[in-house]
C-alpha atoms as a PDB file:
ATOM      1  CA  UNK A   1       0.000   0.000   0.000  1.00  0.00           C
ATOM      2  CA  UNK A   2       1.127   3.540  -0.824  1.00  0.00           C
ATOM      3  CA  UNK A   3       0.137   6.020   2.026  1.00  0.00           C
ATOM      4  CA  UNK A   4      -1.062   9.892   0.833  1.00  0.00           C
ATOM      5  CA  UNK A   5      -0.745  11.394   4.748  1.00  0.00           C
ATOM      6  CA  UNK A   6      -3.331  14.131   4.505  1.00  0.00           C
ATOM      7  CA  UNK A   7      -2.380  17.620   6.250  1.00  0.00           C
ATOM      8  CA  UNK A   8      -5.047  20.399   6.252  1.00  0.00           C
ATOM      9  CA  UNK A   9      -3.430  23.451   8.093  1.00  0.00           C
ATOM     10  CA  UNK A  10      -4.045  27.335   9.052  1.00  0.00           C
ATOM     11  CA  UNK A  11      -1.467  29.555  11.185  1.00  0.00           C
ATOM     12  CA  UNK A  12       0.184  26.708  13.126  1.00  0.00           C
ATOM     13  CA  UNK A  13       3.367  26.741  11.300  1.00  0.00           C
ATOM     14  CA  UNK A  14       5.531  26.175  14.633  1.00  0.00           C
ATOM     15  CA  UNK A  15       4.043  22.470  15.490  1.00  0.00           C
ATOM     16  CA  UNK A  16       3.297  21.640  12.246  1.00  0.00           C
ATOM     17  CA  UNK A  17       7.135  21.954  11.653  1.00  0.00           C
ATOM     18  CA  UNK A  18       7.488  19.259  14.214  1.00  0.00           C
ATOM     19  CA  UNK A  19       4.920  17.101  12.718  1.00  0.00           C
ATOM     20  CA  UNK A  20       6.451  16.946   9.376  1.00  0.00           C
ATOM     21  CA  UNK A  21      10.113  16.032  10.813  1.00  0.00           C
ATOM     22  CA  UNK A  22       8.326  13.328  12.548  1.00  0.00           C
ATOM     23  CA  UNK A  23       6.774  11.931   9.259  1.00  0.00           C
ATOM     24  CA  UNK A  24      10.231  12.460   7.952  1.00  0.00           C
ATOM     25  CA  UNK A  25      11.729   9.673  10.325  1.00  0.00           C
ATOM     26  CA  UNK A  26       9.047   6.569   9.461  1.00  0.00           C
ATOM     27  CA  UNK A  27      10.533   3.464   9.893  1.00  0.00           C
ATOM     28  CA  UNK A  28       9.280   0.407   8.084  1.00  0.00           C
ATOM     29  CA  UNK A  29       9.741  -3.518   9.238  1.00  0.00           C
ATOM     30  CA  UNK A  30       7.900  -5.216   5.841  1.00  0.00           C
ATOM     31  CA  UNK A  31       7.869  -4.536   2.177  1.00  0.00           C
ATOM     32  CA  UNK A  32       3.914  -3.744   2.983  1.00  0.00           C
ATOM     33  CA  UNK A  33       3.919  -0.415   2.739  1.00  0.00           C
ATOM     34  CA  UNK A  34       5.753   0.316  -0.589  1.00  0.00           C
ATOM     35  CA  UNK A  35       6.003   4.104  -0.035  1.00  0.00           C
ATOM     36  CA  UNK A  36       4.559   7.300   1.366  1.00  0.00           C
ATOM     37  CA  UNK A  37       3.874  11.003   0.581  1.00  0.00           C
ATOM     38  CA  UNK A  38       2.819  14.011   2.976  1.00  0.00           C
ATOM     39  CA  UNK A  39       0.209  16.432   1.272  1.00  0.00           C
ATOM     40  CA  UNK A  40       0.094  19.602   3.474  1.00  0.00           C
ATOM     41  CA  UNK A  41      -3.278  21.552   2.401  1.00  0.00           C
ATOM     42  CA  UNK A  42      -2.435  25.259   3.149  1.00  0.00           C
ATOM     43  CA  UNK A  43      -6.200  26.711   4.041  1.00  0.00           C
ATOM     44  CA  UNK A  44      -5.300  30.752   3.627  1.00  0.00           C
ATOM     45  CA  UNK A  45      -2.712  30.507   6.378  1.00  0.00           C
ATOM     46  CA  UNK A  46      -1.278  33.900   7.010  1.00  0.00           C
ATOM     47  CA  UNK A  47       1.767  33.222   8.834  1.00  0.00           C
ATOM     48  CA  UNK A  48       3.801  32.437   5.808  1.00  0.00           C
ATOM     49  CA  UNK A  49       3.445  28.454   6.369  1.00  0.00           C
ATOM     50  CA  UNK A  50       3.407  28.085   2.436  1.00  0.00           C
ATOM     51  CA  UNK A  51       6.525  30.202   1.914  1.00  0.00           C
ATOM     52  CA  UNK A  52       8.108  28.208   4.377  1.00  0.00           C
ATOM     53  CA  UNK A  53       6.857  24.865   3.226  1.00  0.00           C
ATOM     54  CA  UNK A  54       8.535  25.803  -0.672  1.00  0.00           C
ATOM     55  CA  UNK A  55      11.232  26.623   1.002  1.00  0.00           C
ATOM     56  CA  UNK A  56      12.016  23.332   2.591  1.00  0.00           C
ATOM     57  CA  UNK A  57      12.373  21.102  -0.249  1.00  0.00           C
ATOM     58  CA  UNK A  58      14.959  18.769   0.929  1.00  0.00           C
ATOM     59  CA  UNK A  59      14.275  18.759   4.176  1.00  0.00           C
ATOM     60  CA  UNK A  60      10.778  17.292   3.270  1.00  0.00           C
ATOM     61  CA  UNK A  61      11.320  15.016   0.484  1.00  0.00           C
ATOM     62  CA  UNK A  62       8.039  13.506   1.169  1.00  0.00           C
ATOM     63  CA  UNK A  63       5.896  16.502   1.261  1.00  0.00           C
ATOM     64  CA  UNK A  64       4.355  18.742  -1.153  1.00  0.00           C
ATOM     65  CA  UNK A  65       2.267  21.752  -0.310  1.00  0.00           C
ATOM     66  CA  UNK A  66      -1.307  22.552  -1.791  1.00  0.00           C
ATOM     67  CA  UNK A  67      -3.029  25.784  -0.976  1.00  0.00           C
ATOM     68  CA  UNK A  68      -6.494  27.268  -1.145  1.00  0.00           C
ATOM     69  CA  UNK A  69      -8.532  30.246   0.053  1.00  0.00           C
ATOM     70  CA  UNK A  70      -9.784  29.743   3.677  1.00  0.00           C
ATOM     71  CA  UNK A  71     -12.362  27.299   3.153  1.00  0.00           C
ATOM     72  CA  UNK A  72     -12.126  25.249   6.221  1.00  0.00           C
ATOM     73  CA  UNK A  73     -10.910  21.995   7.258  1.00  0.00           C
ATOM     74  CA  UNK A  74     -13.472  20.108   4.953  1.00  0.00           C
ATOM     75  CA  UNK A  75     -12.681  21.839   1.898  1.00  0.00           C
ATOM     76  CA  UNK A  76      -8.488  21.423   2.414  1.00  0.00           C
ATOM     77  CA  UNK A  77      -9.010  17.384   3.117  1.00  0.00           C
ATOM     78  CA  UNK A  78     -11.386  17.108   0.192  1.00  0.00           C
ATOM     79  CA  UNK A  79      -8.492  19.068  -2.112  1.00  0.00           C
ATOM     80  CA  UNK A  80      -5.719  16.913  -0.355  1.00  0.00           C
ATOM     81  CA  UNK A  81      -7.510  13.252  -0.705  1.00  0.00           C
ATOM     82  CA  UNK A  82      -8.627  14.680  -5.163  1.00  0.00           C
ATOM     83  CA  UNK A  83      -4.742  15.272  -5.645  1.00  0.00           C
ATOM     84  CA  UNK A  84      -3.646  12.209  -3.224  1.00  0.00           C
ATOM     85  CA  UNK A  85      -1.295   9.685  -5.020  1.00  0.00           C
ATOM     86  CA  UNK A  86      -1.671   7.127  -2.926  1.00  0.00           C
ATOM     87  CA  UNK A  87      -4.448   4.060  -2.538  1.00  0.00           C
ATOM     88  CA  UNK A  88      -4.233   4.801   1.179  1.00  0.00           C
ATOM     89  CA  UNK A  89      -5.588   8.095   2.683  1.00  0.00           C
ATOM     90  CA  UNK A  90      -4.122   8.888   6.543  1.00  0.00           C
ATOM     91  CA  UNK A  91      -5.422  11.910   7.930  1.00  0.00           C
ATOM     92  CA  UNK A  92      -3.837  13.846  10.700  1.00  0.00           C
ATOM     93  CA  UNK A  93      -4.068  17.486  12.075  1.00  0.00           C
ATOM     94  CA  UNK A  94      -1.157  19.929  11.450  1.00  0.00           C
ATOM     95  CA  UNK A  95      -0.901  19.967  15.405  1.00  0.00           C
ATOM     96  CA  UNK A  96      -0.034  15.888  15.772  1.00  0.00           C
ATOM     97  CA  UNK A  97       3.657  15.138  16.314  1.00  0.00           C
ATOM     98  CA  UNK A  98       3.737  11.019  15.467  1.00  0.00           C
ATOM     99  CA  UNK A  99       6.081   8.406  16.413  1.00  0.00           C
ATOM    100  CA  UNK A 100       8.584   6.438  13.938  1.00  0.00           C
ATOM    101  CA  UNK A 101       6.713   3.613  13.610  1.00  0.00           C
ATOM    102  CA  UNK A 102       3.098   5.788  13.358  1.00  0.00           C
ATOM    103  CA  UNK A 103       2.652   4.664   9.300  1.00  0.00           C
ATOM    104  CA  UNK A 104       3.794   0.822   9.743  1.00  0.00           C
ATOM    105  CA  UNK A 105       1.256   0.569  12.683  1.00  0.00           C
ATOM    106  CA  UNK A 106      -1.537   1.684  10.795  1.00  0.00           C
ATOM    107  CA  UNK A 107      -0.863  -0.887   7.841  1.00  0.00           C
ATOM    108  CA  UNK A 108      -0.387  -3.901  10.324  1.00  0.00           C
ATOM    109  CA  UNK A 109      -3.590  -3.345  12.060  1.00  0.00           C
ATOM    110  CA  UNK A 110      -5.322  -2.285   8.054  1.00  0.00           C
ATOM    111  CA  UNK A 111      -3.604  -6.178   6.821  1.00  0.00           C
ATOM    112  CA  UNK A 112      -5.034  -7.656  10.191  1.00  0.00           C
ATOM    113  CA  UNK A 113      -8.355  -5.903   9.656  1.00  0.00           C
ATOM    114  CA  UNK A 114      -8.409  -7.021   6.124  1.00  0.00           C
ATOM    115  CA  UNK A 115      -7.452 -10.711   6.904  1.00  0.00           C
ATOM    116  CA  UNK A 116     -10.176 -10.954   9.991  1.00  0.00           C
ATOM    117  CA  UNK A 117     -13.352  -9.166   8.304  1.00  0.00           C
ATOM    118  CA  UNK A 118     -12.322 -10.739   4.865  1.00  0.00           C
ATOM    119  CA  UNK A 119     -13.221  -7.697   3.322  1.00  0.00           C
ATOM    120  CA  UNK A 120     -11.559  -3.951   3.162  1.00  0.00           C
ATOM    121  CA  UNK A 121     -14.078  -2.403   3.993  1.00  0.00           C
ATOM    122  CA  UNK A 122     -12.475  -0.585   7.116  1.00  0.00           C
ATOM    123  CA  UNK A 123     -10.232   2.040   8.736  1.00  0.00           C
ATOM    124  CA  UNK A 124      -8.046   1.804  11.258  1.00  0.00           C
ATOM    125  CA  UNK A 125      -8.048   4.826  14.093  1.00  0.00           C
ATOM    126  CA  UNK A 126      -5.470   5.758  15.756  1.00  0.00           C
ATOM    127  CA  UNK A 127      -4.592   6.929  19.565  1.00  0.00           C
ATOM    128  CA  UNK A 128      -4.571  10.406  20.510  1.00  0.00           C
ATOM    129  CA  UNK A 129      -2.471  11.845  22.943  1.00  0.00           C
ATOM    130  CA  UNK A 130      -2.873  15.335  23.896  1.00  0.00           C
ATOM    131  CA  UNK A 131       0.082  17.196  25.351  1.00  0.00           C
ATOM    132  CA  UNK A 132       1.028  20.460  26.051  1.00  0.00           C
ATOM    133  CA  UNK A 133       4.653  20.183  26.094  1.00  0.00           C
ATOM    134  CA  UNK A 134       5.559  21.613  23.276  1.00  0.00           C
ATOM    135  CA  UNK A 135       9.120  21.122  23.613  1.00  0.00           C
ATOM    136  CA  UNK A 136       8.864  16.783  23.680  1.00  0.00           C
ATOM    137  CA  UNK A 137       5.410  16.283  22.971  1.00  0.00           C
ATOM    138  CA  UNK A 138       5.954  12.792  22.226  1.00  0.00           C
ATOM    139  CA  UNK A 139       6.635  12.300  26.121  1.00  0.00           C
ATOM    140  CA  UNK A 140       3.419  12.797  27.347  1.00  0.00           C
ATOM    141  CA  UNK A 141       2.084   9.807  28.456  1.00  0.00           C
ATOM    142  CA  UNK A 142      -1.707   8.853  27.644  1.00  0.00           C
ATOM    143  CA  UNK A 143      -4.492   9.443  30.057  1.00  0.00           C
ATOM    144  CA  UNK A 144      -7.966   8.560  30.489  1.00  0.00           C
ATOM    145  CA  UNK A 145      -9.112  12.115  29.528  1.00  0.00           C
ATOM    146  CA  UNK A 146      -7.495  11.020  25.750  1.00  0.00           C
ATOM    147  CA  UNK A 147      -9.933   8.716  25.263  1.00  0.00           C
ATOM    148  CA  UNK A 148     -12.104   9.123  22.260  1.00  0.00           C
ATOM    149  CA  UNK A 149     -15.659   6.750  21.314  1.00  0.00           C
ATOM    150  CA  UNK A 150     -15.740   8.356  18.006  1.00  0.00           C
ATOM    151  CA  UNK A 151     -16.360   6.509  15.165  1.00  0.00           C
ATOM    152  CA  UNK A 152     -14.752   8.912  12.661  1.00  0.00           C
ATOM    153  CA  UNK A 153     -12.425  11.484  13.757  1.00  0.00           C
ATOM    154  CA  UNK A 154      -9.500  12.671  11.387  1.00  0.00           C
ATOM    155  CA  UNK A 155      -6.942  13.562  14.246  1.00  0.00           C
ATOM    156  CA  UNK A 156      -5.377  10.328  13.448  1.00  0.00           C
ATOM    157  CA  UNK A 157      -7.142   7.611  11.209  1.00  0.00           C
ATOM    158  CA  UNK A 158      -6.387   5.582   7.665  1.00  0.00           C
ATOM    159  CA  UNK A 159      -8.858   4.599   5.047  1.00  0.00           C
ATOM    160  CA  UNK A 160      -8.825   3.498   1.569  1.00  0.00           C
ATOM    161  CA  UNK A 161      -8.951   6.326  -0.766  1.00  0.00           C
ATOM    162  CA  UNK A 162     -11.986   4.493  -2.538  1.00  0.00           C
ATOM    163  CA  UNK A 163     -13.964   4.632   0.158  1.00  0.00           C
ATOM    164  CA  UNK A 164     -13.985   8.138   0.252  1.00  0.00           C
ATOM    165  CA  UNK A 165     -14.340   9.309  -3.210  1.00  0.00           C
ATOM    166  CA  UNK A 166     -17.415   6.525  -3.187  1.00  0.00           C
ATOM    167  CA  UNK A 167     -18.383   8.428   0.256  1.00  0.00           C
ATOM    168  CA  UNK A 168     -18.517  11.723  -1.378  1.00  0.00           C
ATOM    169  CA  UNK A 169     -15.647  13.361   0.535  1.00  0.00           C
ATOM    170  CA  UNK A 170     -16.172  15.757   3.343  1.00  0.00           C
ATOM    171  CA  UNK A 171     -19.022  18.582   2.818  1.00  0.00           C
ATOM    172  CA  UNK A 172     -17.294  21.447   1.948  1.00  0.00           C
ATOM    173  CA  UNK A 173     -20.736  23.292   3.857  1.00  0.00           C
ATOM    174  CA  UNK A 174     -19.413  22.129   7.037  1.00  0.00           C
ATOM    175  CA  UNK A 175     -16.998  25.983   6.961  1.00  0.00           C
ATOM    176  CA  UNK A 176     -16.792  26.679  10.489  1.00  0.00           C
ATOM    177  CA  UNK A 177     -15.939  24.475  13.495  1.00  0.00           C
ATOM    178  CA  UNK A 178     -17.004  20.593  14.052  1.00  0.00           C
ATOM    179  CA  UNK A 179     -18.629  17.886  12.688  1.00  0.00           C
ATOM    180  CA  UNK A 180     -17.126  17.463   9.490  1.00  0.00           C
ATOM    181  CA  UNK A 181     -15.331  14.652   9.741  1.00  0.00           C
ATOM    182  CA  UNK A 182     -18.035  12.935  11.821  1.00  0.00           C
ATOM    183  CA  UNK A 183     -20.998  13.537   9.184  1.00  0.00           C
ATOM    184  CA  UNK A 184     -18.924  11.784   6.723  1.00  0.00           C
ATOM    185  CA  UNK A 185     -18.308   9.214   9.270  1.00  0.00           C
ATOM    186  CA  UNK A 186     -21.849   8.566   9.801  1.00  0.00           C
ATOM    187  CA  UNK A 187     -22.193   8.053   5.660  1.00  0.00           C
ATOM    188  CA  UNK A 188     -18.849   5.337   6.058  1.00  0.00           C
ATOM    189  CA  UNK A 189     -20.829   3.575   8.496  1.00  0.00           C
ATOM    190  CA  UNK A 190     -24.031   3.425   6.544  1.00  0.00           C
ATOM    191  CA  UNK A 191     -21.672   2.104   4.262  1.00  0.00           C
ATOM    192  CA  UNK A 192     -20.616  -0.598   5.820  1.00  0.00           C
ATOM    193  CA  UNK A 193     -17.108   0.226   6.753  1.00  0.00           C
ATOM    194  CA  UNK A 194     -15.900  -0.931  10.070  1.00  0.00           C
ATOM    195  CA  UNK A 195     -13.388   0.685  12.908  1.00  0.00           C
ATOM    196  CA  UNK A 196     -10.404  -0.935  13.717  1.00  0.00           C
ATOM    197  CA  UNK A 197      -8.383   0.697  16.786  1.00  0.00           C
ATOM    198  CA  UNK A 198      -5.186   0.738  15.965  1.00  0.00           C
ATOM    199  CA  UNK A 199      -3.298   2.229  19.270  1.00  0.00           C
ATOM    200  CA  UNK A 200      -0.110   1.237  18.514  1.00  0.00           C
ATOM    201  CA  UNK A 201      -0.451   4.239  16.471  1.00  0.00           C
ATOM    202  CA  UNK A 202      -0.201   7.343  18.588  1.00  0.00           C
ATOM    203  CA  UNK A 203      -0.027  10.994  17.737  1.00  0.00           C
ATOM    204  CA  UNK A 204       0.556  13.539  20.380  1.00  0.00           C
ATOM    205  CA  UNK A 205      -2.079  16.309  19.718  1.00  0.00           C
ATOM    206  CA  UNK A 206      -0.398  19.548  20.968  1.00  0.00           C
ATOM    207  CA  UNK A 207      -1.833  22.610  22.400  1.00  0.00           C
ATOM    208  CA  UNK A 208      -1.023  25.554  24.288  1.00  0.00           C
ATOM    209  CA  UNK A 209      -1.170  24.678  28.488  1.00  0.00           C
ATOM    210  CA  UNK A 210      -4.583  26.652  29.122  1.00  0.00           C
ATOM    211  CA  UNK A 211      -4.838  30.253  29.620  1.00  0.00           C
ATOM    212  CA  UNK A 212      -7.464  32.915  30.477  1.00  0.00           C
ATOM    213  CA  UNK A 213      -6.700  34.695  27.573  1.00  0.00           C
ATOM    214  CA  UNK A 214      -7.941  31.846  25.469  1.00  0.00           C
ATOM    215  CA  UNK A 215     -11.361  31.933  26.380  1.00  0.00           C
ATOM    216  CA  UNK A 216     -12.539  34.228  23.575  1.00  0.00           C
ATOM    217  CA  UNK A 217     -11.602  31.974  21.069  1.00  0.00           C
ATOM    218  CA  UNK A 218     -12.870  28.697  22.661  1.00  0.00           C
ATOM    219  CA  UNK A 219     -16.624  30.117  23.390  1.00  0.00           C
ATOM    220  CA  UNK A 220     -16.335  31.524  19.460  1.00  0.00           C
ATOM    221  CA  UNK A 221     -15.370  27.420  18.653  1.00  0.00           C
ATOM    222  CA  UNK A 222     -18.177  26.150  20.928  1.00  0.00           C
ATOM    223  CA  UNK A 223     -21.136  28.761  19.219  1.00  0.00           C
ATOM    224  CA  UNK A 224     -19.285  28.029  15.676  1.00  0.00           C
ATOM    225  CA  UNK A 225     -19.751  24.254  16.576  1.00  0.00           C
ATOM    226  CA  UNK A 226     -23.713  24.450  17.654  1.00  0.00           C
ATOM    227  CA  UNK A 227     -23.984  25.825  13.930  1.00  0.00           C
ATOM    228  CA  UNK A 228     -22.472  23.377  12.412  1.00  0.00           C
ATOM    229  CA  UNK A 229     -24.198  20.614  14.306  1.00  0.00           C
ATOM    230  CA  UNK A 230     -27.589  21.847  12.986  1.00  0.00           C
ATOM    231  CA  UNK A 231     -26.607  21.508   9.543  1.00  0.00           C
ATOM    232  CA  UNK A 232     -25.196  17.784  10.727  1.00  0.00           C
ATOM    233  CA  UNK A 233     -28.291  17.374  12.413  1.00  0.00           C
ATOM    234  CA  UNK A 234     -29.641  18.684   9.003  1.00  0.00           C
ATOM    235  CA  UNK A 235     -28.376  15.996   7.243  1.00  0.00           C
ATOM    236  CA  UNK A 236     -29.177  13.156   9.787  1.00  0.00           C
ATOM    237  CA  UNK A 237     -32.008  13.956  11.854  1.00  0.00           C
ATOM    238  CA  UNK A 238     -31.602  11.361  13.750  1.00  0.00           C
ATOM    239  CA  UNK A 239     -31.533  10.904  18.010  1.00  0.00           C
ATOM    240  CA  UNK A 240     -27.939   9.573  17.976  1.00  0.00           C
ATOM    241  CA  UNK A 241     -27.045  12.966  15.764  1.00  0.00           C
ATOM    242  CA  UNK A 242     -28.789  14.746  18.333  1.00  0.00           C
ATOM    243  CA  UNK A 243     -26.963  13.664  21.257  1.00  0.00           C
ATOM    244  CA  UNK A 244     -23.716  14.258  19.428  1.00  0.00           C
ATOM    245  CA  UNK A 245     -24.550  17.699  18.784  1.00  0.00           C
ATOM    246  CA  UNK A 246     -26.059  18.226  22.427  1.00  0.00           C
ATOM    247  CA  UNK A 247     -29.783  19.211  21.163  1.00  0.00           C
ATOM    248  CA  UNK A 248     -31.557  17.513  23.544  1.00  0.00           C
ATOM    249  CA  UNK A 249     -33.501  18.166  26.815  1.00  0.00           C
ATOM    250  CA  UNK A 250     -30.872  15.678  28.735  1.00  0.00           C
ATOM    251  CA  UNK A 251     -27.912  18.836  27.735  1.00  0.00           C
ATOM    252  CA  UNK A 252     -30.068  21.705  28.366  1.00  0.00           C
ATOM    253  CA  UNK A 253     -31.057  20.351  31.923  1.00  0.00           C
ATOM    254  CA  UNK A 254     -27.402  18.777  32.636  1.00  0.00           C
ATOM    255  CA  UNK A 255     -25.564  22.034  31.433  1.00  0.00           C
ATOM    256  CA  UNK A 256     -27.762  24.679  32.883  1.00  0.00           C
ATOM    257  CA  UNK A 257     -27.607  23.391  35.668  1.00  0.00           C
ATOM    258  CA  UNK A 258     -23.989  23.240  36.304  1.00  0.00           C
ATOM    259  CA  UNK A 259     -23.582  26.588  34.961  1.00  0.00           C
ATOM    260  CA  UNK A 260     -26.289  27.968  36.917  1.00  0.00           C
ATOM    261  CA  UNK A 261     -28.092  29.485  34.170  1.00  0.00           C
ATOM    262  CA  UNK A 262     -25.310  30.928  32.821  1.00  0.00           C
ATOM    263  CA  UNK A 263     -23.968  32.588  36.117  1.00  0.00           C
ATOM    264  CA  UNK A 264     -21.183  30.576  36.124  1.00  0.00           C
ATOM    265  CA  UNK A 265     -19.438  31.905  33.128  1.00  0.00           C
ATOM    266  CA  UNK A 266     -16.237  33.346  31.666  1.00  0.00           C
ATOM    267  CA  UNK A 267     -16.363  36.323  34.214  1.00  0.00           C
ATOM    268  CA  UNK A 268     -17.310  35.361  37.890  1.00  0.00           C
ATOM    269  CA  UNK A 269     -15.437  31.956  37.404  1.00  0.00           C
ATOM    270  CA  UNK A 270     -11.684  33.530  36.005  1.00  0.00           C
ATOM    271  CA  UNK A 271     -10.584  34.040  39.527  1.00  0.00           C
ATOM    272  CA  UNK A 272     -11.053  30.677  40.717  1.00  0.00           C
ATOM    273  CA  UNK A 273      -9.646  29.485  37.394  1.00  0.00           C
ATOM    274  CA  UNK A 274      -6.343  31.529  37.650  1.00  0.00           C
ATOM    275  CA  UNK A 275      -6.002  30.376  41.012  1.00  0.00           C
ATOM    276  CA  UNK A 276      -5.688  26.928  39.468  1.00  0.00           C
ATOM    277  CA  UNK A 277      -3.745  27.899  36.946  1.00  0.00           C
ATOM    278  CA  UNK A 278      -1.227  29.431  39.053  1.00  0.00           C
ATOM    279  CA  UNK A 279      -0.614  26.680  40.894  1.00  0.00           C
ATOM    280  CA  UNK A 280       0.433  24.201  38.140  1.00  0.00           C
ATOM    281  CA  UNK A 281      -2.959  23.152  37.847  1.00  0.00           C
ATOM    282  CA  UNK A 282      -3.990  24.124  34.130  1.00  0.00           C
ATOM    283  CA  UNK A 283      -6.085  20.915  32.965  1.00  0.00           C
ATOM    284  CA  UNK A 284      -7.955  21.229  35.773  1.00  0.00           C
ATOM    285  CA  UNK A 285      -9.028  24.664  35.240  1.00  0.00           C
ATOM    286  CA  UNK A 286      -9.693  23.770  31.831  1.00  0.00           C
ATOM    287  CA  UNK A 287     -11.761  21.555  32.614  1.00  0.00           C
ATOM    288  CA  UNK A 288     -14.111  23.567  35.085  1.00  0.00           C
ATOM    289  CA  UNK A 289     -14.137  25.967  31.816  1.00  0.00           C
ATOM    290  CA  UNK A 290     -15.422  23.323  29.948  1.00  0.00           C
ATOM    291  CA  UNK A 291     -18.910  23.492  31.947  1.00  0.00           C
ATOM    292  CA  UNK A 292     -19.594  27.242  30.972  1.00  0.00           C
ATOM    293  CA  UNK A 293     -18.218  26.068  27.295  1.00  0.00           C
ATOM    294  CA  UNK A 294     -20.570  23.682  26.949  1.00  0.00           C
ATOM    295  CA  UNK A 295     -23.372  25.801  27.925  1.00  0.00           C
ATOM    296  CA  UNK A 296     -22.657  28.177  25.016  1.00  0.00           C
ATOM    297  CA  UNK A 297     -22.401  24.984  22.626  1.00  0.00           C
ATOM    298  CA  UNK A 298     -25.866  24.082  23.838  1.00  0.00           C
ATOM    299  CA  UNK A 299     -27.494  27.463  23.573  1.00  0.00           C
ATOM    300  CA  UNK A 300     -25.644  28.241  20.219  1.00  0.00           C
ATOM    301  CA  UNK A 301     -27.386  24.775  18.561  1.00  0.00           C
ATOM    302  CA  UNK A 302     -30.697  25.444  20.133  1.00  0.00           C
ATOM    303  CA  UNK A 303     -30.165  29.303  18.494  1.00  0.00           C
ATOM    304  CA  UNK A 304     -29.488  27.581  15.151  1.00  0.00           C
ATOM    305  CA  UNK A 305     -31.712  25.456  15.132  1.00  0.00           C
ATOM    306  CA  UNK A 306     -34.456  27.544  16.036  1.00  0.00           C
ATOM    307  CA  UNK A 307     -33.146  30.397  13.287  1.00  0.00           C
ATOM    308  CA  UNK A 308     -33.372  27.114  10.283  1.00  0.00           C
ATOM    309  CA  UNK A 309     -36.874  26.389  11.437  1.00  0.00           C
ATOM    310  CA  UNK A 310     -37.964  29.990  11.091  1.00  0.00           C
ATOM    311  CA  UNK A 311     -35.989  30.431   7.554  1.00  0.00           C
ATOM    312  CA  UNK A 312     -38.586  27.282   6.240  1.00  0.00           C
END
């Protein structure tokens, strides 16, 4: 199998640099895997990340650099997997740092999956680790809060390239935050393709240890991501879609009450929360924020969904 390792990436130029020296270093143990290739979608980055890609030619022999407009996530993996070379399509974020044997891991467990189902219809997904030491990512070790029960998630997963063109590819509607790369997931599984975990090969997703000053951005993810579930929701109206998107009674209740209502928000909680952070204790105040976040999420698909039933 030839692998096309799939890339989509805007303004993280630092850790993506890592991510590409790790690709750089695969090490293979059979004649499986007859090659590889790294296609790095550039989705309007500003921070000169296509510049710098050109510029690193030999350094990267096994990348090449695509760019578009800033379409989104969906649009960059749907131009990455149309110009892919390869039979086999792994998908990663631009802030995963992999290990050397990341690529041979995923074929095993694809030859095993193969061999058991007797059919290839299947992906293989990957562990996530996330870490915010950005210095040796890779040494982060994994934790319960890593663990993942989605079916489709393109932090770290390999399919045939078949299956997705047959799929339709992402939906390039899907512009804003979330759900992309579940939706199509849902379409996989109608399908008939089945998940094979594959943790033997890990990614360590990086981000920056939590901050106060990040909280702008996160509740603008969290309303962008109650949009985007309606139009999942949209597509599938269906009461597993709606518990994925939190539109349901159960969310509203559970959420609003641990926020109070909304009292306990971005502004009379920050004190507490830098008191935690202070003291070395920044994924636990991130996940206290992560209440008031999800209230937002649930209000912003309730708003959305409530605007598409008016706009009938």
């Amino acid at each position: 199998m030839f692998f096309s390792v799939v890339i989509p990436t805007y303004n993280r130029l630092p850790i993506l640099s890592k991510g590409l020296k790790a690709l750089e270093r695969q090490q293979f143990t059979h004649a499986a895997v007859t090659g590889y290739e790294v296609v790095v979608v550039d989705d309007g980055s500003t921070d000169e990340t296509l510049a710098w890609l050109e510029s690193r030619g030999a350094e990267f022999p096994h990348a090449r650099s695509l760019c578009q407009g800033h379409q989104g996530p969906a649009a960059a993996r749907n131009l990455g997997v149309e110009s892919a070379k390869g039979d086999t399509i792994v998908f990663i974020d631009s802030d995963l740092v992999v290990t050397e044997t990341f690529l041979q891991s995923h074929a095993d467990a694809l030859l095993r999956g193969r061999e058991k189902l007797g059919s290839d219809r299947l992906f293989t997904y990957g562990r996530v680790v996330n870490t915010c030491n950005f210095e040796d990512p890779t040494s982060e070790r994994y934790k319960i809060t890593d663990f993942s029960a989605a079916y489709f998630a393109t932090g770290n997963v390999a399919i045939a390239r078949k299956w997705l063109l047959e799929a339709g590819l992402f939906d390039p509607r899907f512009q804003l935050y979330g759900w992309e790369d579940l939706e199509l997931g849902v379409r996989l599984k109608q399908m008939g393709l089945k998940l094979i975990e594959c943790p033997a090969a890990v990614g360590y997703h990086w981000h920056p240890p939590f901050a106060l000053d990040q909280i702008p951005g996160m509740i603008d993810r969290e309303i962008q991501r109650g949009r985007m579930g309606v139009l999942f929701y949209q597509k599938h109206p269906t009461w597993e879609v709606r518990m994925m998107i939190q539109m349901t009674w159960l969310h509203l209740f559970l959420w609003g009450m641990l926020s109070l209502g909304g009292r306990l928000n971005e502004r009379t909680i920050a004190p507490g929360l830098q008191w935690a952070i202070d003291r070395g204790k920044s994924q636990l105040a991130l996940e206290v924020a992560r209440i008031f976040l999800n209230w937002y999420n649930v209000k912003a698909v309730y708003a959305a969904y409530n605007e598409m039933k008016s706009s009938r």
